[in-house]
C-alpha atoms as a PDB file:
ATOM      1  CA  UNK A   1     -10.387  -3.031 -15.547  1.00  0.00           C
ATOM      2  CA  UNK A   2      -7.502  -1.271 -15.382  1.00  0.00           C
ATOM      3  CA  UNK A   3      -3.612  -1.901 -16.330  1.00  0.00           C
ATOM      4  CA  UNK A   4      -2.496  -1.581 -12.773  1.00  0.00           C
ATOM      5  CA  UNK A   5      -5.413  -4.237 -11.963  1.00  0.00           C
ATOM      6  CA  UNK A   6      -4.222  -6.538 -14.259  1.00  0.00           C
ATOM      7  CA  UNK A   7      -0.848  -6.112 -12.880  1.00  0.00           C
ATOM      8  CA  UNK A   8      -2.009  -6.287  -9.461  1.00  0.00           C
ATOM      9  CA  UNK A   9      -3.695  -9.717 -10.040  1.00  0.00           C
ATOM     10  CA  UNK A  10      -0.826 -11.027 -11.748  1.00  0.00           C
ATOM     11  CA  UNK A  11       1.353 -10.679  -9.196  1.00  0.00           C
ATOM     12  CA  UNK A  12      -0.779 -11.750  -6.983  1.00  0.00           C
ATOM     13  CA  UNK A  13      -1.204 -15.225  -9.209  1.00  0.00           C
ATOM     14  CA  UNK A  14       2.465 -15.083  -9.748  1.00  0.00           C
ATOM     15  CA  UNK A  15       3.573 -14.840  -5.878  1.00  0.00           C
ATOM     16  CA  UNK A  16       0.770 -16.676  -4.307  1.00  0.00           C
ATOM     17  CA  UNK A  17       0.909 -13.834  -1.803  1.00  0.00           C
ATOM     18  CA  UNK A  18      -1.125 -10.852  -0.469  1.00  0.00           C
ATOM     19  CA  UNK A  19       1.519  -9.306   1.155  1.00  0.00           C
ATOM     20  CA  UNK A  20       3.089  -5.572   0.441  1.00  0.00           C
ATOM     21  CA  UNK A  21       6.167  -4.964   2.205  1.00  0.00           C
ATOM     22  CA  UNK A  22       6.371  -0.918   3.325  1.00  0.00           C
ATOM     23  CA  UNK A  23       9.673   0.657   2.563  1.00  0.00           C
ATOM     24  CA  UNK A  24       9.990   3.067   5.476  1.00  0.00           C
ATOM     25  CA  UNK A  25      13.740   3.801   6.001  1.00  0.00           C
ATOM     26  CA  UNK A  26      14.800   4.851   8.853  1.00  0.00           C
ATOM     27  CA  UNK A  27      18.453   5.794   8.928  1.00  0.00           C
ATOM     28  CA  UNK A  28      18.569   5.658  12.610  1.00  0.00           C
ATOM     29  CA  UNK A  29      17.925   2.288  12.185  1.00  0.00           C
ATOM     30  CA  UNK A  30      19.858   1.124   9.201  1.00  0.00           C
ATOM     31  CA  UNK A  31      22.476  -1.894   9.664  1.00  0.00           C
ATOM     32  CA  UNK A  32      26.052   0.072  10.038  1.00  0.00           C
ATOM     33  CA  UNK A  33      27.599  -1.646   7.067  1.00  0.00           C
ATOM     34  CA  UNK A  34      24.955   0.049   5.036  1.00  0.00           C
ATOM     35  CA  UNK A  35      24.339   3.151   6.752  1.00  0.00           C
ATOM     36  CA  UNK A  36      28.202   3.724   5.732  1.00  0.00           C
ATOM     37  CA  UNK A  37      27.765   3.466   2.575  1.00  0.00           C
ATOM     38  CA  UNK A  38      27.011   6.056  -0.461  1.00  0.00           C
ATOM     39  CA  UNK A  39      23.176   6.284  -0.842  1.00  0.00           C
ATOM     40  CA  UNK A  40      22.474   4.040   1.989  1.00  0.00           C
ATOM     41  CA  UNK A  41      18.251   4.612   1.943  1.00  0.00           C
ATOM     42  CA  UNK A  42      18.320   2.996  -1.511  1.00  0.00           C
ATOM     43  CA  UNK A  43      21.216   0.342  -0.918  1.00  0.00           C
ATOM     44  CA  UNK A  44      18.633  -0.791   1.854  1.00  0.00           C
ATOM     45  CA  UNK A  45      15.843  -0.698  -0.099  1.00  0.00           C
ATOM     46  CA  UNK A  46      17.768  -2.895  -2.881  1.00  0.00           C
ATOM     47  CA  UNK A  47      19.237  -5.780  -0.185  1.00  0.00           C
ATOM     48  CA  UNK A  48      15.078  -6.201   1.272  1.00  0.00           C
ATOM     49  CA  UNK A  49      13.988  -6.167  -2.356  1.00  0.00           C
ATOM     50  CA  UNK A  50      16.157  -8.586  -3.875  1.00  0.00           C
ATOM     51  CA  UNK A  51      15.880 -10.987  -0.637  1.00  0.00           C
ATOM     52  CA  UNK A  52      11.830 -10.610  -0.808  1.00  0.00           C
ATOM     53  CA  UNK A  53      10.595 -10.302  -4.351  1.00  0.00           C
ATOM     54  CA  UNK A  54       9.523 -13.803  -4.625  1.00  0.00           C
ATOM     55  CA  UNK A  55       7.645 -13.315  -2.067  1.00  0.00           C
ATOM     56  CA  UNK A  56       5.347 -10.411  -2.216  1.00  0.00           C
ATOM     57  CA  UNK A  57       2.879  -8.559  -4.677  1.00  0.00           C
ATOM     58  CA  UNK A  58       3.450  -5.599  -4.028  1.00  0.00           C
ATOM     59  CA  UNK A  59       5.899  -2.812  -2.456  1.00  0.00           C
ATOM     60  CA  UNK A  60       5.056   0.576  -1.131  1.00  0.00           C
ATOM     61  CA  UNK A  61       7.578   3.086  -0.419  1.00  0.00           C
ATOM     62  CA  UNK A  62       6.418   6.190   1.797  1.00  0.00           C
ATOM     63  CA  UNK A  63       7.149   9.564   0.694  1.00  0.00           C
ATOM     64  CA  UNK A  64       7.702  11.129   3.663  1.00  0.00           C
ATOM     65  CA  UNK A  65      10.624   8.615   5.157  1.00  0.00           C
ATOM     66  CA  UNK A  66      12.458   9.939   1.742  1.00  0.00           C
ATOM     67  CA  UNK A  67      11.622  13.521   1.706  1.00  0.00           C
ATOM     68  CA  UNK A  68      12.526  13.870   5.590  1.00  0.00           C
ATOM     69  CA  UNK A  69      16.395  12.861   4.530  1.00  0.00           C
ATOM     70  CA  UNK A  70      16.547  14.711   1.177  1.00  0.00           C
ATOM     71  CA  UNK A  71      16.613  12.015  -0.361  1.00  0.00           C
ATOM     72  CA  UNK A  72      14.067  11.756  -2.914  1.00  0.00           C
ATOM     73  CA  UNK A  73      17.291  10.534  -5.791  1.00  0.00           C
ATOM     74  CA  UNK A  74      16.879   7.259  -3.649  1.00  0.00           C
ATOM     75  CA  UNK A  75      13.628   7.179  -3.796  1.00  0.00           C
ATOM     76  CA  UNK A  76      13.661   7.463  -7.682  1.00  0.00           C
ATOM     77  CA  UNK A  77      16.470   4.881  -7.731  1.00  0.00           C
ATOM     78  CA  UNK A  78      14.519   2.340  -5.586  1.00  0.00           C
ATOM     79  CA  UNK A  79      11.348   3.025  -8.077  1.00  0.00           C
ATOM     80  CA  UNK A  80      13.505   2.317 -11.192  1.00  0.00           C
ATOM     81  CA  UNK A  81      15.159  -0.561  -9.557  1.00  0.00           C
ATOM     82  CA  UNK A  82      12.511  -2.599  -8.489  1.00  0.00           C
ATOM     83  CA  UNK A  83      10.927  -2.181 -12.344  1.00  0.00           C
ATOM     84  CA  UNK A  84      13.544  -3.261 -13.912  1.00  0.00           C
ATOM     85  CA  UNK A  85      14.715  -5.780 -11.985  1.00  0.00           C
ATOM     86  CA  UNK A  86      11.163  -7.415 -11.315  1.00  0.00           C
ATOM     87  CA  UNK A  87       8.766  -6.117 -13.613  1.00  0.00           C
ATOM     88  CA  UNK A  88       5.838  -7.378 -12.290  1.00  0.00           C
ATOM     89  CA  UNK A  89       5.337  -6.254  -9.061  1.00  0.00           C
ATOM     90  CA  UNK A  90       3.759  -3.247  -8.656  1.00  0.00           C
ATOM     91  CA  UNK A  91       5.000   0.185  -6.507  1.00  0.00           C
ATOM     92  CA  UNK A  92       2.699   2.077  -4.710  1.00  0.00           C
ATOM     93  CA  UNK A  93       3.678   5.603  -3.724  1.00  0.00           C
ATOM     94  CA  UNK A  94       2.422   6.320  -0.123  1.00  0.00           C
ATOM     95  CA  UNK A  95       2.192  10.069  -0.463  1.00  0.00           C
ATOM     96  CA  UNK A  96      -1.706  10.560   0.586  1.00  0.00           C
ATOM     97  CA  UNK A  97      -2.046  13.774  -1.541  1.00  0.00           C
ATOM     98  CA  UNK A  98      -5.215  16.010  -1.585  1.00  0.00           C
ATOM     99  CA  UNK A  99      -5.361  19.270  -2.573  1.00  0.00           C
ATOM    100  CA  UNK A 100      -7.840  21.498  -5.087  1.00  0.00           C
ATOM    101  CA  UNK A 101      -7.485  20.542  -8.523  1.00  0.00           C
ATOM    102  CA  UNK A 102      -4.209  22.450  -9.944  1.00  0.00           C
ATOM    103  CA  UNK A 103      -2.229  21.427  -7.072  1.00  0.00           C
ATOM    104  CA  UNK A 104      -3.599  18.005  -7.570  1.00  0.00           C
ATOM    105  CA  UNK A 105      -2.350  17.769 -11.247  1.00  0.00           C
ATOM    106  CA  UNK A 106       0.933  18.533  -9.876  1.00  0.00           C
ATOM    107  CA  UNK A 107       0.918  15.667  -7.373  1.00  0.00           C
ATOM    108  CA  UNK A 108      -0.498  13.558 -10.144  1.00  0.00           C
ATOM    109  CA  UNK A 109       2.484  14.479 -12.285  1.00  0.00           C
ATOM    110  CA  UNK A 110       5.065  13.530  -9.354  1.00  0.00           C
ATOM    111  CA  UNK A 111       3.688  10.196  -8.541  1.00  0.00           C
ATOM    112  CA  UNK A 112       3.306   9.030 -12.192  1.00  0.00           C
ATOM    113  CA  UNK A 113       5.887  10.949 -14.353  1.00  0.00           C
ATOM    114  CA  UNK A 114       8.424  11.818 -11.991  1.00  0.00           C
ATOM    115  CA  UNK A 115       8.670   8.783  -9.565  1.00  0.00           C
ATOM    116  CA  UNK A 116       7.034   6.012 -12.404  1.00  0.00           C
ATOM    117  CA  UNK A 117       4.667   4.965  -9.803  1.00  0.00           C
ATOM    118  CA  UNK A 118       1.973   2.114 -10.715  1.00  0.00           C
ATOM    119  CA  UNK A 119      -0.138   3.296  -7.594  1.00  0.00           C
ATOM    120  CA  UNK A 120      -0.516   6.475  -5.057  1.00  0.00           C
ATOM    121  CA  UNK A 121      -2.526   6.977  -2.126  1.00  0.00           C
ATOM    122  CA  UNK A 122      -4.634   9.822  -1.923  1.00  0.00           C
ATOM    123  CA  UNK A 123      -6.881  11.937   0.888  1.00  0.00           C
ATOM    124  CA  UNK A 124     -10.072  12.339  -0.548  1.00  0.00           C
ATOM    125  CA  UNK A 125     -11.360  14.752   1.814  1.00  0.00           C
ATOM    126  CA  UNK A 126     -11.243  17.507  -0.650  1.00  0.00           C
ATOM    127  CA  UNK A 127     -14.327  15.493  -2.638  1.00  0.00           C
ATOM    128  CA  UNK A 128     -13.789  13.935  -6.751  1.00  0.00           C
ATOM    129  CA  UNK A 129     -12.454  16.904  -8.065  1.00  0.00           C
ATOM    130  CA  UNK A 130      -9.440  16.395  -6.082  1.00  0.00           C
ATOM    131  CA  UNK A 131      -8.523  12.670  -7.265  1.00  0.00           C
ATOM    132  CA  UNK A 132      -9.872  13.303 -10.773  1.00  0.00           C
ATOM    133  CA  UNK A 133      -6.193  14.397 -11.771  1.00  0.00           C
ATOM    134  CA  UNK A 134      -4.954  10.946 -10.667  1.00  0.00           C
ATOM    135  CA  UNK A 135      -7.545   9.112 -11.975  1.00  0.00           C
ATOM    136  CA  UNK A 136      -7.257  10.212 -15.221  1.00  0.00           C
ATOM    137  CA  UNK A 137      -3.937   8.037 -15.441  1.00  0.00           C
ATOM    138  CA  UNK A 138      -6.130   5.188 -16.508  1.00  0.00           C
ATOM    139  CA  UNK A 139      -3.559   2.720 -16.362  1.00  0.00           C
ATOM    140  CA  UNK A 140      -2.414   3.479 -12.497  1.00  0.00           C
ATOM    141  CA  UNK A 141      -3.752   3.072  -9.407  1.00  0.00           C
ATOM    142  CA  UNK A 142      -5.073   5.490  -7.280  1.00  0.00           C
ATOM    143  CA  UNK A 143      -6.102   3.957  -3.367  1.00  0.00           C
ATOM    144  CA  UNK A 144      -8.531   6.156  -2.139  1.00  0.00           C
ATOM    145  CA  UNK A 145      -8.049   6.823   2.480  1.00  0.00           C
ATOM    146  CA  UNK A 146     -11.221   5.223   3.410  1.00  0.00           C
ATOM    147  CA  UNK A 147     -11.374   3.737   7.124  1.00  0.00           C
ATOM    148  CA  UNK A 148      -7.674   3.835   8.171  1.00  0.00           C
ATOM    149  CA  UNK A 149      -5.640   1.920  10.661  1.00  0.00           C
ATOM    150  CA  UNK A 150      -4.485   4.391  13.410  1.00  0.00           C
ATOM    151  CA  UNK A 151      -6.804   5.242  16.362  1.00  0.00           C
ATOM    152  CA  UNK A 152      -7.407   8.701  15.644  1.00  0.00           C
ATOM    153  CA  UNK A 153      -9.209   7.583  12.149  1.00  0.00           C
ATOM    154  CA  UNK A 154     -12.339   7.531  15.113  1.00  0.00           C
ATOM    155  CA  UNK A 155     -12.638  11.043  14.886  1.00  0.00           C
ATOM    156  CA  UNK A 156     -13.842  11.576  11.507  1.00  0.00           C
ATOM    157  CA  UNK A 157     -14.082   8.742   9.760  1.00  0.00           C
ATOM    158  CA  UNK A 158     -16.817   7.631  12.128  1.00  0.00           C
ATOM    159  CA  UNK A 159     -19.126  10.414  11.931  1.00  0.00           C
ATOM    160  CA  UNK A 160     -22.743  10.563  11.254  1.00  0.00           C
ATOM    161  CA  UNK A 161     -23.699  11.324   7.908  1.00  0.00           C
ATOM    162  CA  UNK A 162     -27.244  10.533   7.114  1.00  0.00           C
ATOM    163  CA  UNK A 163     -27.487   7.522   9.017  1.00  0.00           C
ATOM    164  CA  UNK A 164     -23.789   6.239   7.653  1.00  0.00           C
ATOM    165  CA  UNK A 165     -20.522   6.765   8.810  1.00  0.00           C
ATOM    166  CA  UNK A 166     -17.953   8.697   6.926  1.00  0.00           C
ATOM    167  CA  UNK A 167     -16.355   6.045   5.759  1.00  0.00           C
ATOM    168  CA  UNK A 168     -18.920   4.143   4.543  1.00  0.00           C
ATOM    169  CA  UNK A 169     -19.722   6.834   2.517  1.00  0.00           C
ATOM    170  CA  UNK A 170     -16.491   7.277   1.028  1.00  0.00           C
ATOM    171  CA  UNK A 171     -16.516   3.511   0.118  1.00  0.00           C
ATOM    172  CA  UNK A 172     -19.932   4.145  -1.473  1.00  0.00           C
ATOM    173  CA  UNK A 173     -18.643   7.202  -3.466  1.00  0.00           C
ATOM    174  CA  UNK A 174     -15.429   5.599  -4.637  1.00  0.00           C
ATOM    175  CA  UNK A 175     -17.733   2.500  -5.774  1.00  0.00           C
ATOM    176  CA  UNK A 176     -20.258   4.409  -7.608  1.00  0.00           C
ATOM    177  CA  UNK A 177     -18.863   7.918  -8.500  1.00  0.00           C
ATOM    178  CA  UNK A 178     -15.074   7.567  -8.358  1.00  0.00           C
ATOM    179  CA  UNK A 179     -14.456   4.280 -10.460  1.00  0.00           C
ATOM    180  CA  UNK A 180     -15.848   4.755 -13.586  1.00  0.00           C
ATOM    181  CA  UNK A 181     -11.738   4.119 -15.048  1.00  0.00           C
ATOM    182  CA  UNK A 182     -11.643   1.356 -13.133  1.00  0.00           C
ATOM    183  CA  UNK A 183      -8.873   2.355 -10.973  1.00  0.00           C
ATOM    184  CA  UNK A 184      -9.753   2.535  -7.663  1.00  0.00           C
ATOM    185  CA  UNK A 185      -8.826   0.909  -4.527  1.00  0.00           C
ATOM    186  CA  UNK A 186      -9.439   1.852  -0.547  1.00  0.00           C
ATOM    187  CA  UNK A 187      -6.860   1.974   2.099  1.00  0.00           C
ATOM    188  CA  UNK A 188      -8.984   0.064   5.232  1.00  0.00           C
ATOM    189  CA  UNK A 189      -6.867  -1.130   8.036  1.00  0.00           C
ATOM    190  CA  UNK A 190      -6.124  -4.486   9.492  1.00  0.00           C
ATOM    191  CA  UNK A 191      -7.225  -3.071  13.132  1.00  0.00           C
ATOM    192  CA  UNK A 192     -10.544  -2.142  12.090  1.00  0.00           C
ATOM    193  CA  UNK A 193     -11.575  -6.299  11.462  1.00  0.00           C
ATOM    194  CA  UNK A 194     -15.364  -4.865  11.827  1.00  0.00           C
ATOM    195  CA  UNK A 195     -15.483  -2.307   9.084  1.00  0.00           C
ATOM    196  CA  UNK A 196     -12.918  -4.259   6.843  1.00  0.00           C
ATOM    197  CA  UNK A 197     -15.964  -6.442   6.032  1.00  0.00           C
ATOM    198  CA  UNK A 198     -18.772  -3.460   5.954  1.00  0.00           C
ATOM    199  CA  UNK A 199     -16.490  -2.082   3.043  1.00  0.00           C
ATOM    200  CA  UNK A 200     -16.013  -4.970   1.275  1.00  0.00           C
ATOM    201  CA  UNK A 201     -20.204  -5.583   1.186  1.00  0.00           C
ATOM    202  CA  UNK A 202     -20.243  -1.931  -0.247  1.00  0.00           C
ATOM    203  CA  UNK A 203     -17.608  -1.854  -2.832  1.00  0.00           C
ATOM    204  CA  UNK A 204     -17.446  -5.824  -3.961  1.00  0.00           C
ATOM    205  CA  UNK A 205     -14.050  -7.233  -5.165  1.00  0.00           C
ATOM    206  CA  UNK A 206     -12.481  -3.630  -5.498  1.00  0.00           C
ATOM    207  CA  UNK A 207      -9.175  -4.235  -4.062  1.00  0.00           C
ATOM    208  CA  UNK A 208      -8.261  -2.984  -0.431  1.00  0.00           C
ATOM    209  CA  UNK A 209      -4.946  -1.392   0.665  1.00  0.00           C
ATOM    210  CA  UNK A 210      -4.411  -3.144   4.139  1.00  0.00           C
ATOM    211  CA  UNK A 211      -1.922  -1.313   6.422  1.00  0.00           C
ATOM    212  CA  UNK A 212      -1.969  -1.908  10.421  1.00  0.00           C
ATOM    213  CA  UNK A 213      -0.311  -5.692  11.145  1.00  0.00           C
ATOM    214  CA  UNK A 214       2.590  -6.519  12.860  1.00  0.00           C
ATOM    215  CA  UNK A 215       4.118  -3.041  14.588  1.00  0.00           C
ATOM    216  CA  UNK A 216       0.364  -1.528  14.542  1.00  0.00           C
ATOM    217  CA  UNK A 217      -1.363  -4.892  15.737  1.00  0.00           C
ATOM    218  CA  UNK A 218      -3.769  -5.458  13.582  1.00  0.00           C
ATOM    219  CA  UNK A 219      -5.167  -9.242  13.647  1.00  0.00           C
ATOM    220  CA  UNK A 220      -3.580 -10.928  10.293  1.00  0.00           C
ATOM    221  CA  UNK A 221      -6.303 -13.405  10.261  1.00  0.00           C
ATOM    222  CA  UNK A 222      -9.195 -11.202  10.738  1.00  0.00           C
ATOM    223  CA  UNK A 223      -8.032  -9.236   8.191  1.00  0.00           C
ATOM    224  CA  UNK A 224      -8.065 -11.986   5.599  1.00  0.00           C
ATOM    225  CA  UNK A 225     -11.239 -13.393   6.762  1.00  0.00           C
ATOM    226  CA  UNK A 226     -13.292 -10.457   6.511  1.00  0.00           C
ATOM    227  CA  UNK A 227     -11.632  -8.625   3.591  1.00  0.00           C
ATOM    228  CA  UNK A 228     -10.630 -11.101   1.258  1.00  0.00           C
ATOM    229  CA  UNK A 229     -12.851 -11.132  -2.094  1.00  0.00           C
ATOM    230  CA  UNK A 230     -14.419 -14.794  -2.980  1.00  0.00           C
ATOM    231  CA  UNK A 231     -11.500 -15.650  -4.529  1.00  0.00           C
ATOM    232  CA  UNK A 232      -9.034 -15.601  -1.575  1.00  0.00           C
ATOM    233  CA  UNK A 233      -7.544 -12.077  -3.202  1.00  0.00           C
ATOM    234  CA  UNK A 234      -8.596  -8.659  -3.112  1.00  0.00           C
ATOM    235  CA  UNK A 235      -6.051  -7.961  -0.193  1.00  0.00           C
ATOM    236  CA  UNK A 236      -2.490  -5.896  -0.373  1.00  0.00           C
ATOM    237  CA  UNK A 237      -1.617  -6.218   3.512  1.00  0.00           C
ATOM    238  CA  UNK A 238       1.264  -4.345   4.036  1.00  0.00           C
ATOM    239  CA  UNK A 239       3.669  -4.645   6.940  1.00  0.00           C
ATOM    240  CA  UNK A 240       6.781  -2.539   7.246  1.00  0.00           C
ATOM    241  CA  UNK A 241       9.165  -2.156  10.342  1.00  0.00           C
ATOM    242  CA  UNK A 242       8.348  -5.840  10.904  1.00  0.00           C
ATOM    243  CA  UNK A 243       9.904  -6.917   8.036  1.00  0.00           C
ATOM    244  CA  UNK A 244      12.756  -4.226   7.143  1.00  0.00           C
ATOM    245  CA  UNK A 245      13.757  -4.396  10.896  1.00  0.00           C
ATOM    246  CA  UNK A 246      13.228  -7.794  11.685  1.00  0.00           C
ATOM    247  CA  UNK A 247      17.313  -8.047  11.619  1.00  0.00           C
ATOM    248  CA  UNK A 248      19.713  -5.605  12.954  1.00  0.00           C
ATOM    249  CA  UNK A 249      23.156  -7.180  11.958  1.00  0.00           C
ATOM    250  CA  UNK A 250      24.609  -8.137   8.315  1.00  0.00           C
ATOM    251  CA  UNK A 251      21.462 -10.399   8.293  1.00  0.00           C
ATOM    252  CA  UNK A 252      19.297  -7.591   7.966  1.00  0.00           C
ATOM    253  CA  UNK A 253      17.792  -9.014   4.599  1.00  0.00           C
ATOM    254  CA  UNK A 254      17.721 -12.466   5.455  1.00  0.00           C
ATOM    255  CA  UNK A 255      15.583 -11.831   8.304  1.00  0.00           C
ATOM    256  CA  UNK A 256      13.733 -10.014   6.556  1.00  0.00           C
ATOM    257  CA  UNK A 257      13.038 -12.445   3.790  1.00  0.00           C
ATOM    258  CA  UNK A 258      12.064 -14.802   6.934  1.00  0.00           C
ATOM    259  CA  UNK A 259       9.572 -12.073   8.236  1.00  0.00           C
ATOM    260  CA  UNK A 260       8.103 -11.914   4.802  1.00  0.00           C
ATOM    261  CA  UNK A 261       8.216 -15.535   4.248  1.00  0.00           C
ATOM    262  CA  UNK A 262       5.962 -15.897   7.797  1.00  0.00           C
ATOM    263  CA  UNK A 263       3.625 -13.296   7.226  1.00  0.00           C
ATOM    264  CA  UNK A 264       2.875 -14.540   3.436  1.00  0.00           C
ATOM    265  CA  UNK A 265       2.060 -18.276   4.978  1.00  0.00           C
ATOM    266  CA  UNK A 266      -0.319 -17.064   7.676  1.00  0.00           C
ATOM    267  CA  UNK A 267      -2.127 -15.071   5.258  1.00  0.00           C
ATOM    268  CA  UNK A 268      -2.434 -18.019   3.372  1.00  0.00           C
ATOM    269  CA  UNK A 269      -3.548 -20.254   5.632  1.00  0.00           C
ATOM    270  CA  UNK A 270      -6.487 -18.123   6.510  1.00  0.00           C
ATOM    271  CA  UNK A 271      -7.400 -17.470   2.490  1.00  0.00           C
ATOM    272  CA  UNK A 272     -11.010 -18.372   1.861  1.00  0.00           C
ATOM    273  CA  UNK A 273     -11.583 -19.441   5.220  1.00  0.00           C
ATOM    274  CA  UNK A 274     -15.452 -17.789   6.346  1.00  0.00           C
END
């Protein structure tokens, strides 16, 4: 097992929570007061942070909402920030890289020695010797795309392949060929109830990556129901414009905090239910 799997069950011990709060900024969307202010992306991030760490095991910044506003400092800052202000819950860095190898040990080098990631997402359509760069980081995650949570996943994850669908053989692969460091985890989505539980009878208690409730509609029960390992865990569900925009006024983070709150107790109360 690896060190980011030992932190990832601690803090799931430590919270009592499954849930993963995105940080997608939008500065479109960011509260006036802070949208005023110097580095407003990361004095965002900090306010839903502080008023949500108790309450989560995880966060997961995407790359692209930082990259898109040149503003990968902040992204750097909210990285640091959140691991030294609460060690133990991890950061995973939603970047989906997947290139040929070379390019890959560049990505690798971004997500873990640049930005200090514990985690990164990664496309694994360019086949083992395309993650191998990140999985060599024994002690970080690396949560391999496996049966994702927008619509369009339909058109190739679904595909015939010997009898299975694409996805099932990527959960296979990642089970039996990929996860030999111990590692690996799959990004399933929430909307896709059916195949949440297919993947879990392929890959056991590797943990799952669970994007696609509120905004996207995914079922929150569901989910839990037919992902969850035996132990009521196995599950980083990950919500972001419900939470982060759940305000709009100076109260951004305390709504927030109440949209985190709401979404760790209904997980909860449908933990080990079957």
């Amino acid at each position: 097992m690896s060190a980011f799997i030992d932190k990832l069950n601690a803090s799931w011990e430590r919270s009592n929570s499954l849930v993963c709060v995105g940080l997608d900024p939008e500065i479109e969307r960011l509260p006036r007061e802070i949208a005023m202010q110097p580095s407003p992306i990361f004095q965002f991030n900090k306010a839903i942070v502080d008023a949500t760490a108790d309450l989560v095991c995880a966060y997961k910044p995407q790359f692209a909402h930082y990259a898109a506003y040149e503003a990968e400092d902040q992204l750097e800052r909210t990285i640091e920030y959140i691991h030294r202000s609460y060690p133990g819950i991890p950061v995973i860095l939603d970047s989906k890289r997947g290139d040929v190898g070379n390019t890959a040990v560049r990505y690798a080098i971004e997500a873990f020695e640049r930005y200090h990631a514990d985690a990164v997402t990664v496309n694994p359509y360019l086949g083992g010797d395309s993650l191998e760069p990140f999985l060599q980081y024994e002690d970080r995650g690396v949560i391999i795309l496996c049966r994702t949570s927008n619509p369009g996943g339909r058109d190739l994850q679904d595909l015939d392949v010997s009898g299975r669908k694409l996805y099932q053989v990527v959960a296979d692969m990642a089970a039996r060929q990929w996860n030999s460091r111990g590692n690996c985890l799959l990004v399933v989505g929430a909307t896709q109830p059916r195949e949440l539980a297919e993947v879990r009878d392929i890959v056991g208690t590797m943990p799952f990556l669970v994007p696609g409730v509120g905004a996207q509609g995914g079922d929150v029960a569901a989910a839990v129901t037919n992902g969850q390992t035996a132990d009521g865990k196995g599950l980083i569900i990950s919500s972001s414009r419900g939470i982060l925009y759940a305000g709009t006024d100076d109260q951004f983070s305390t709504a927030a905090r109440a949209a985190a709150e709401a979404l760790r107790d209904q997980i909860n109360a449908n933990r080990l239910k079957r």
